[in-house]
C-alpha atoms as a PDB file:
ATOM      1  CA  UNK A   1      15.046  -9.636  25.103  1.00  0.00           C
ATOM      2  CA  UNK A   2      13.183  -9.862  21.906  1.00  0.00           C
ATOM      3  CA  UNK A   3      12.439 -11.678  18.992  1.00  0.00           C
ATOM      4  CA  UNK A   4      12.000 -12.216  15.348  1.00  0.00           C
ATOM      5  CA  UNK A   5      10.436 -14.669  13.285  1.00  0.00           C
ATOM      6  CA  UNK A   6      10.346 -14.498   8.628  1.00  0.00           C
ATOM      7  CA  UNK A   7       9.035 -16.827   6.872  1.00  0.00           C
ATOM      8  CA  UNK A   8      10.040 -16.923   3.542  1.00  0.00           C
ATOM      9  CA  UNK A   9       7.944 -18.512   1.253  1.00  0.00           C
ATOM     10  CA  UNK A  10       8.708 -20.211  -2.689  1.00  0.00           C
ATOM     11  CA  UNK A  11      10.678 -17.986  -4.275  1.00  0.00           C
ATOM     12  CA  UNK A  12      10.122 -14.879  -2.292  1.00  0.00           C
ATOM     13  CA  UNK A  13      13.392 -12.829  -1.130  1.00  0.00           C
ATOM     14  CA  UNK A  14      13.633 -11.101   2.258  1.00  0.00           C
ATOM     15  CA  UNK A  15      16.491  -8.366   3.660  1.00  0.00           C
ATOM     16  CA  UNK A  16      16.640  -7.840   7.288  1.00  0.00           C
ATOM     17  CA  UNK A  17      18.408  -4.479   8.074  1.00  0.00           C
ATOM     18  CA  UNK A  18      19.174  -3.913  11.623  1.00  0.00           C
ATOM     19  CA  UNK A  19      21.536  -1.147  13.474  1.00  0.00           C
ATOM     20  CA  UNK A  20      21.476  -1.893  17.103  1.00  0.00           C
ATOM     21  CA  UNK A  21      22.955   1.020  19.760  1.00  0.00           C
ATOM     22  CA  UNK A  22      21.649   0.091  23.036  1.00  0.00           C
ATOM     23  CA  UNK A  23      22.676   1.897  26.182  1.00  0.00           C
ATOM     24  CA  UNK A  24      25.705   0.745  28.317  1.00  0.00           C
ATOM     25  CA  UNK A  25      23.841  -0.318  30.914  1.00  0.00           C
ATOM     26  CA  UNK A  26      21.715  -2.831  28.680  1.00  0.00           C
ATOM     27  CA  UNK A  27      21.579  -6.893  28.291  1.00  0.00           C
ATOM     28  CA  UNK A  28      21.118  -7.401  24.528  1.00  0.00           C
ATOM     29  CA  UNK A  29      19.635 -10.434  24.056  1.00  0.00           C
ATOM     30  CA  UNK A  30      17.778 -11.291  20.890  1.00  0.00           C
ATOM     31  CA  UNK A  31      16.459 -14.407  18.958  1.00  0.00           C
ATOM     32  CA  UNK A  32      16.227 -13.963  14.724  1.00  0.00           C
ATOM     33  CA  UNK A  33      15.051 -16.596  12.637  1.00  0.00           C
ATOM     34  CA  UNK A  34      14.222 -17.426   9.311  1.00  0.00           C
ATOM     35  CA  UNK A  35      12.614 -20.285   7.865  1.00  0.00           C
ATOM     36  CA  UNK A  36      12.922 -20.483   3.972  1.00  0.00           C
ATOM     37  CA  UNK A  37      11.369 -22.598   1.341  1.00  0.00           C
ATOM     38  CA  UNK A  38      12.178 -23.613  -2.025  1.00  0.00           C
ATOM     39  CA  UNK A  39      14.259 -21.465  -4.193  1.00  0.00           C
ATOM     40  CA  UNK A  40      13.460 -18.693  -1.113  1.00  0.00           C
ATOM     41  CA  UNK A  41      16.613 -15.958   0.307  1.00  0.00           C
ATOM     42  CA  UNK A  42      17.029 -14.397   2.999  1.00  0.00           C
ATOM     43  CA  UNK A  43      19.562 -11.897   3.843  1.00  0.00           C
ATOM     44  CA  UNK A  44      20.496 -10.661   7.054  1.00  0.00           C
ATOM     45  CA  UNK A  45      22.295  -7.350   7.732  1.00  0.00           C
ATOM     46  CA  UNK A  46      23.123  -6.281  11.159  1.00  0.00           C
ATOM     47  CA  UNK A  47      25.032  -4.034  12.886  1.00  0.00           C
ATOM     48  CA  UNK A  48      25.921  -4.419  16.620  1.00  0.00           C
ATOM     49  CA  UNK A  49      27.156  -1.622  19.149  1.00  0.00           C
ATOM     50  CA  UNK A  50      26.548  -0.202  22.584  1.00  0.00           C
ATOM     51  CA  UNK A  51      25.190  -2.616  25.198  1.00  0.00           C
ATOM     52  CA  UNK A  52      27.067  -3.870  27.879  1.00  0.00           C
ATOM     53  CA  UNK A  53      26.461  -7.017  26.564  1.00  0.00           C
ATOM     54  CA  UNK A  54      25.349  -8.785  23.339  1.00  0.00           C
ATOM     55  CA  UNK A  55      24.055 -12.433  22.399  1.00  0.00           C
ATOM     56  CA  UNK A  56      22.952 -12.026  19.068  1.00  0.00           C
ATOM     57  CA  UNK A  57      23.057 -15.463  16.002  1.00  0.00           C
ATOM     58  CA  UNK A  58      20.392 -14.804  13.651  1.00  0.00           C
ATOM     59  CA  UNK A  59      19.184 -18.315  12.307  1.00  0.00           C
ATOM     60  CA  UNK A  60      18.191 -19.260   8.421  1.00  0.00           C
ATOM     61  CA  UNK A  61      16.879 -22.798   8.387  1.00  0.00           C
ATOM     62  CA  UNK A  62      16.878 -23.819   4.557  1.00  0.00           C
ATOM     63  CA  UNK A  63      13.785 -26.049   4.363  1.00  0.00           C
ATOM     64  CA  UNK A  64      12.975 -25.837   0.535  1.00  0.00           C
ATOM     65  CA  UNK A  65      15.579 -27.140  -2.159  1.00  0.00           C
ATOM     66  CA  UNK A  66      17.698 -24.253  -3.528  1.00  0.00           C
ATOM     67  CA  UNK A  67      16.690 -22.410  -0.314  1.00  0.00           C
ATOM     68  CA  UNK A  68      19.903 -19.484   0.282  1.00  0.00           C
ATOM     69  CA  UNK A  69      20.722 -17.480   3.086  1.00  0.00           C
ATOM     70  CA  UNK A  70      23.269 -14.435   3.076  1.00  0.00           C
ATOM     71  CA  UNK A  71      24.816 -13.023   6.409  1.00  0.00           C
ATOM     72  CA  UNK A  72      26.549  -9.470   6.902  1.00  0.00           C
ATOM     73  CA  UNK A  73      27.206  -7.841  10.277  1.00  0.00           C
ATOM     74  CA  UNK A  74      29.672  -5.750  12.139  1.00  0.00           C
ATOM     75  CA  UNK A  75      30.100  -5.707  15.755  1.00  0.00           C
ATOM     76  CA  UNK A  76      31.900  -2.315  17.763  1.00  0.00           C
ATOM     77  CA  UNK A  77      33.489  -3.349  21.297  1.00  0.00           C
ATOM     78  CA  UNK A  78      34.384  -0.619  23.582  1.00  0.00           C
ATOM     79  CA  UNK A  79      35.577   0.045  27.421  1.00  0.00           C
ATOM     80  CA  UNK A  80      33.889  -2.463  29.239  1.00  0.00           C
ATOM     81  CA  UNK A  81      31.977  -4.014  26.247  1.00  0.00           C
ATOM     82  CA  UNK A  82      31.245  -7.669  25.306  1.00  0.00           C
ATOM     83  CA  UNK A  83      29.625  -8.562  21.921  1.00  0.00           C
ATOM     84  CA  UNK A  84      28.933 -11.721  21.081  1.00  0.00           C
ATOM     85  CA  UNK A  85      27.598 -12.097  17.691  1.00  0.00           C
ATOM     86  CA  UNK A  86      27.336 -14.301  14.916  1.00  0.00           C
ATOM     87  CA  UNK A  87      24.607 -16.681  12.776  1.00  0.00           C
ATOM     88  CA  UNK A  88      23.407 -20.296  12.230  1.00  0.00           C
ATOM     89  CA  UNK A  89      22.511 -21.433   9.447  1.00  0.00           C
ATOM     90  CA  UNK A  90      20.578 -25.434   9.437  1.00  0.00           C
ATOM     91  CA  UNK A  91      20.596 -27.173   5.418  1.00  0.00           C
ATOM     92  CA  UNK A  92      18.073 -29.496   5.624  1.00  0.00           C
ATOM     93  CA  UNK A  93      17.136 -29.734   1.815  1.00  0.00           C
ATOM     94  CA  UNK A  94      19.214 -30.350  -1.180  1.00  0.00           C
ATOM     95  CA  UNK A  95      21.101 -27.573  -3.303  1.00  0.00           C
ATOM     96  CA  UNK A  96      21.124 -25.144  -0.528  1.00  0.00           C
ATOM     97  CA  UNK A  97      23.377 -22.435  -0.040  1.00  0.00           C
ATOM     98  CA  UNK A  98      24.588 -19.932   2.724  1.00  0.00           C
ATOM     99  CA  UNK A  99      27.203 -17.466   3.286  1.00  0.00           C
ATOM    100  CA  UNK A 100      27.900 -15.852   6.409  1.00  0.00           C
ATOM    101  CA  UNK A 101      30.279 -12.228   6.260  1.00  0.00           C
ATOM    102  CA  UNK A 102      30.851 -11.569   9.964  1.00  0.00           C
ATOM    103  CA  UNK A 103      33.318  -8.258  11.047  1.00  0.00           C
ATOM    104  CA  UNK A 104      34.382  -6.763  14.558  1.00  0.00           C
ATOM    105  CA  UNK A 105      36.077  -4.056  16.041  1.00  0.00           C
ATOM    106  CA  UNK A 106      37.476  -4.242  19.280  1.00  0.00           C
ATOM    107  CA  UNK A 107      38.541  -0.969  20.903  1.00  0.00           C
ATOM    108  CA  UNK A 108      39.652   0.219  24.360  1.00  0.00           C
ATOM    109  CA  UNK A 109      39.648  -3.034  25.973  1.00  0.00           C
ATOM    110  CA  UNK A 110      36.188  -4.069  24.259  1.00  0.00           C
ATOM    111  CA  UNK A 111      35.825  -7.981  23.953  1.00  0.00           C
ATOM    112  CA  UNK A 112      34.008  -8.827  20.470  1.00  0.00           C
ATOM    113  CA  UNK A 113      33.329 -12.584  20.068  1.00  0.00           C
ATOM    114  CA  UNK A 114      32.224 -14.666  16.780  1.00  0.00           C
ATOM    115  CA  UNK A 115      30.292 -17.551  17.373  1.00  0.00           C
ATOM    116  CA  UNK A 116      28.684 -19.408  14.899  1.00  0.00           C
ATOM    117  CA  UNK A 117      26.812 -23.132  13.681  1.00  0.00           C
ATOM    118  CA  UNK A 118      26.695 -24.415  10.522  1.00  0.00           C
ATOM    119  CA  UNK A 119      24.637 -27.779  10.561  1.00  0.00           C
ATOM    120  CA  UNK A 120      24.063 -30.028   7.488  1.00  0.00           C
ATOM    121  CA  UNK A 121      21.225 -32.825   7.701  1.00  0.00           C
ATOM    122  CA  UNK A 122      21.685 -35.990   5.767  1.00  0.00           C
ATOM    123  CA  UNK A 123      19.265 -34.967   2.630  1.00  0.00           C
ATOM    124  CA  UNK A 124      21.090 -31.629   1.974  1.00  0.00           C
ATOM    125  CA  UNK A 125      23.319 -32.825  -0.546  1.00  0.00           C
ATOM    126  CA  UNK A 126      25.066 -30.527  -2.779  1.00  0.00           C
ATOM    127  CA  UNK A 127      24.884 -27.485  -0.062  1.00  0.00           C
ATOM    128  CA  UNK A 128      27.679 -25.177   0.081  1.00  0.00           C
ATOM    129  CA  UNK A 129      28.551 -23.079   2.551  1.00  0.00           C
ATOM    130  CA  UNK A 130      31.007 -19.609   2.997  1.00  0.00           C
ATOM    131  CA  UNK A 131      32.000 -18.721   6.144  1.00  0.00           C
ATOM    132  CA  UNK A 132      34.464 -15.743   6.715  1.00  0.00           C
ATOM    133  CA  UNK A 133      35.484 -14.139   9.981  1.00  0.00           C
ATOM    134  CA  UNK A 134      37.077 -10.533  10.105  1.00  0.00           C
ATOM    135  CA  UNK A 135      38.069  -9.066  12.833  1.00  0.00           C
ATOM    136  CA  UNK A 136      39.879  -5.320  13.381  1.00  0.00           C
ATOM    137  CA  UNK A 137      42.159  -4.607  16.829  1.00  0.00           C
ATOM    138  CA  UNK A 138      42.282  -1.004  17.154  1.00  0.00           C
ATOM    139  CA  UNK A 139      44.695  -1.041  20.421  1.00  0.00           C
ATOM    140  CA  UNK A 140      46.778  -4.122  22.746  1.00  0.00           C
ATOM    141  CA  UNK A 141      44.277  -4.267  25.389  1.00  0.00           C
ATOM    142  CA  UNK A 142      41.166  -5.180  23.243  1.00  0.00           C
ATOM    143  CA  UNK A 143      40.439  -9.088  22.598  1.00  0.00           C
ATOM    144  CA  UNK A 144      38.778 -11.181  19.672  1.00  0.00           C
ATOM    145  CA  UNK A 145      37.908 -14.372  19.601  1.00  0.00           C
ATOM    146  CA  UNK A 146      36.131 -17.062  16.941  1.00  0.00           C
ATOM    147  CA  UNK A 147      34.095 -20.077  17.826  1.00  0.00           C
ATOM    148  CA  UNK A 148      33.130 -21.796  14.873  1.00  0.00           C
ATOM    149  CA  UNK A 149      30.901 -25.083  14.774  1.00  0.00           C
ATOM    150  CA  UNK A 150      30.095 -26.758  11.948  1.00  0.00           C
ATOM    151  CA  UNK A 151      28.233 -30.404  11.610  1.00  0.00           C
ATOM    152  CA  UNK A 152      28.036 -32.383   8.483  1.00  0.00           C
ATOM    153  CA  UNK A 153      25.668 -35.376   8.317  1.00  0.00           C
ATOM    154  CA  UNK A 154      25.909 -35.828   4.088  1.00  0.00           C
ATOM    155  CA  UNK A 155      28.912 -36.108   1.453  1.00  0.00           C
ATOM    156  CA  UNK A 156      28.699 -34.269  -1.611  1.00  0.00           C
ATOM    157  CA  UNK A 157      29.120 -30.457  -0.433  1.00  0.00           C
ATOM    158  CA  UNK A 158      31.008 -28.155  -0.393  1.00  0.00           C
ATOM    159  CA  UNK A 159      32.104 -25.882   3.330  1.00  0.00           C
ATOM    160  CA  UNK A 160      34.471 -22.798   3.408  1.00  0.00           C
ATOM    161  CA  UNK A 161      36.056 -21.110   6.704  1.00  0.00           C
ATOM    162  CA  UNK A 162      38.324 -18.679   6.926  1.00  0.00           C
ATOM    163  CA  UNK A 163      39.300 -16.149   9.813  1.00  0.00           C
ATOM    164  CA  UNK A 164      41.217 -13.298  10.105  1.00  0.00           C
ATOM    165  CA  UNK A 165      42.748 -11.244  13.425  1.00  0.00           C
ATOM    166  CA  UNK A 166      44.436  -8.136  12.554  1.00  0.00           C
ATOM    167  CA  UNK A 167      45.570  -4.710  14.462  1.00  0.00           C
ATOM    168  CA  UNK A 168      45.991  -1.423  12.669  1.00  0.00           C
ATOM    169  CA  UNK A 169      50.023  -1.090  12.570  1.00  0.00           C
ATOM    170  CA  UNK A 170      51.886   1.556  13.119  1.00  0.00           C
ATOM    171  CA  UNK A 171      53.097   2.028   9.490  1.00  0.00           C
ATOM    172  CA  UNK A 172      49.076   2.647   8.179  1.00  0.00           C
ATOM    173  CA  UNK A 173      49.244   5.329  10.960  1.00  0.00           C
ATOM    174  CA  UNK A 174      52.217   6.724  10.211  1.00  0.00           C
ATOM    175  CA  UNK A 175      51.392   7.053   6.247  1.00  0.00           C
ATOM    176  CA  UNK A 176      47.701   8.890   6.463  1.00  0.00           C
ATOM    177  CA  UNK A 177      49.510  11.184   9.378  1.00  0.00           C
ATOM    178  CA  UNK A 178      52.131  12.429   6.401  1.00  0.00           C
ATOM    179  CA  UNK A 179      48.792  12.740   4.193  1.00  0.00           C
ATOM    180  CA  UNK A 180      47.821  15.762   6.532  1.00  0.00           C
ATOM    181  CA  UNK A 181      45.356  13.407   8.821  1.00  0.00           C
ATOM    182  CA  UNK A 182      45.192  13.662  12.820  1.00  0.00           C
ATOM    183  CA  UNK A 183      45.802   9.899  14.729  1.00  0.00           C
ATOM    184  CA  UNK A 184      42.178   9.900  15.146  1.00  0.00           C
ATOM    185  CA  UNK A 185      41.465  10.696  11.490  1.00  0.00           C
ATOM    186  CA  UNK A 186      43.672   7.846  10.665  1.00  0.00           C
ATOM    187  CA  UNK A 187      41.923   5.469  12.671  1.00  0.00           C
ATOM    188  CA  UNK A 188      38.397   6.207  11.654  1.00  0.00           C
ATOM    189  CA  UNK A 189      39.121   6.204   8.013  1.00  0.00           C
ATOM    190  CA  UNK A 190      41.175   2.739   8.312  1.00  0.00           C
ATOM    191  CA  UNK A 191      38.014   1.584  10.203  1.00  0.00           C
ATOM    192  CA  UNK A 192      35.646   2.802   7.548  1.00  0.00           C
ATOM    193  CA  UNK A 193      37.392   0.901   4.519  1.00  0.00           C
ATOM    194  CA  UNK A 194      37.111  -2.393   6.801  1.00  0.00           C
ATOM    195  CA  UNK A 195      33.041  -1.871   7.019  1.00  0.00           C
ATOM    196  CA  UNK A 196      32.882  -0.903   4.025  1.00  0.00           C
ATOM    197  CA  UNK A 197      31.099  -4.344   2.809  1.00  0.00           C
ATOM    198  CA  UNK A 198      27.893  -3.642   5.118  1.00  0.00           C
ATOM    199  CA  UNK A 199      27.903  -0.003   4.215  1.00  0.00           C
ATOM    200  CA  UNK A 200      27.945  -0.715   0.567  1.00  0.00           C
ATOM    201  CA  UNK A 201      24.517  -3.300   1.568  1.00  0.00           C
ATOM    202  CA  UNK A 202      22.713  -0.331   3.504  1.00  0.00           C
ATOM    203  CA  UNK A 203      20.251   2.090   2.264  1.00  0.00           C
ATOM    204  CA  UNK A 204      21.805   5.707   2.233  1.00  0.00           C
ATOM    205  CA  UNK A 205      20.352   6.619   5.884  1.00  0.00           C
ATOM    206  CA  UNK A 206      20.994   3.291   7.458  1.00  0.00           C
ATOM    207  CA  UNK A 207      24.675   4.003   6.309  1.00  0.00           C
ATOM    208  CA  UNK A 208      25.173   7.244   7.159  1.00  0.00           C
ATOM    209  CA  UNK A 209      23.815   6.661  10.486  1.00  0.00           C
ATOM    210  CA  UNK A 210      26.076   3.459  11.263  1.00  0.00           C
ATOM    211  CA  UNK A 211      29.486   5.455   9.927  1.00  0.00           C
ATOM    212  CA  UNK A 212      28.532   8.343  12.334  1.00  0.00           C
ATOM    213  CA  UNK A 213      27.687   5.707  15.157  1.00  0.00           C
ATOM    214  CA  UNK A 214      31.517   3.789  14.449  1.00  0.00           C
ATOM    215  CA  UNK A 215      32.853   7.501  14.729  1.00  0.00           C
ATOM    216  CA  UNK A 216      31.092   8.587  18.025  1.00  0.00           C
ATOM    217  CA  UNK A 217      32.422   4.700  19.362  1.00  0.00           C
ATOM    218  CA  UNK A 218      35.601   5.036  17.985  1.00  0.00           C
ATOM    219  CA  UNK A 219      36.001   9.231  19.827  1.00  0.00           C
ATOM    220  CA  UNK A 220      35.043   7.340  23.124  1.00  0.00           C
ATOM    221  CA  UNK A 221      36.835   3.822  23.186  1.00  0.00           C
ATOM    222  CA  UNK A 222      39.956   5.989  22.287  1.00  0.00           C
ATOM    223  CA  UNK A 223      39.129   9.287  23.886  1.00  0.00           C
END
């Protein structure tokens, strides 16, 4: 259990990296938050594995007109696994704006779960919010699921939501294996284009240490 608090002040801009490989045996359960005044951004990027399970929704509560908040995170589900991951995000002043960029991979039965809240108070007009959900099934037995919440209290905004369930088919497989590549070659490099958003927002070691950590995952969900 632990927990984070920013504070983003007018005009200032924050970026929360986090790569999170607990143990197995381990309860991961965190609070983020980030309160951010006028013209202020935050931007969250987090990467979820190990644990036996995660509870994990960083929070951005936009106090200051123009506040912003930017999500990206990945979550890995393996053998007996359970992430559930997402953000919140709470408008509560005028021309705010938030996006939230959420991915999973479920693997070897893993269970990966989105679960976010998007709330709107009654003098944040002209907010706008993004949401997209992503999620990757690497075999039949592994399970996603998406609980979005949203709660608008104003007119005058403007809300996205989209999500997406796919499984890697049997055709991608069969086209990088007559490119010279082994099954589990295939897999990790369809994997690696599909994180290939949070990679691109890492520093060079944060990034070379979460593909290696996908690979080690993806060698024992599969293994």
């Amino acid at each position: 259990a632990g927990g984070v608090e920013i504070f983003v002040h007018k005009n200032a801009r924050v970026r929360y990296y986090s790569i999170e490989n607990w143990s197995k045996n381990t309860y991961n359960l965190n609070t983020k938050r980030a309160l951010v005044d006028e013209d202020g951004i935050i931007e969250w990027i987090n990467a979820n594995m190990g644990s036996g399970v995660t509870m994990l929704y960083p929070s951005s509560i936009l106090r200051g007109r123009g506040a912003r908040s930017d999500f990206l995170g990945v979550a890995f589900a393996g053998s007996g696994q359970n992430q559930d991951t997402g953000a919140k995000v709470i408008h509560v002043a005028p021309d705010t704006k938030s996006t939230i960029r959420s991915k999973s991979i479920s693997s070897g039965g893993g269970v990966c779960t989105y679960r976010g809240y998007v709330y709107i108070g009654e003098n944040a007009e002209r907010s706008k919010v993004d949401v997209e959900c992503n999620a990757l099934l690497i075999d039949d037995e592994s399970i996603s699921n998406t609980h979005p919440y949203m709660k608008i209290d104003t007119d005058n905004v403007n809300i996205v939501h989209e999500a997406q369930v796919g499984k890697i088919g049997d055709e991608e497989i069969f086209y990088l294996q007559s490119r010279g590549l082994s099954i589990e070659q295939a897999r990790q490099l369809i994997v690696s284009g599909f994180i290939e958003p949070i990679i691109k927002a890492l520093p060079l070691e944060y990034a070379l240490e979460l593909n290696r950590l996908i690979e080690l995952e993806m060698e024992a969900s599969v293994g």
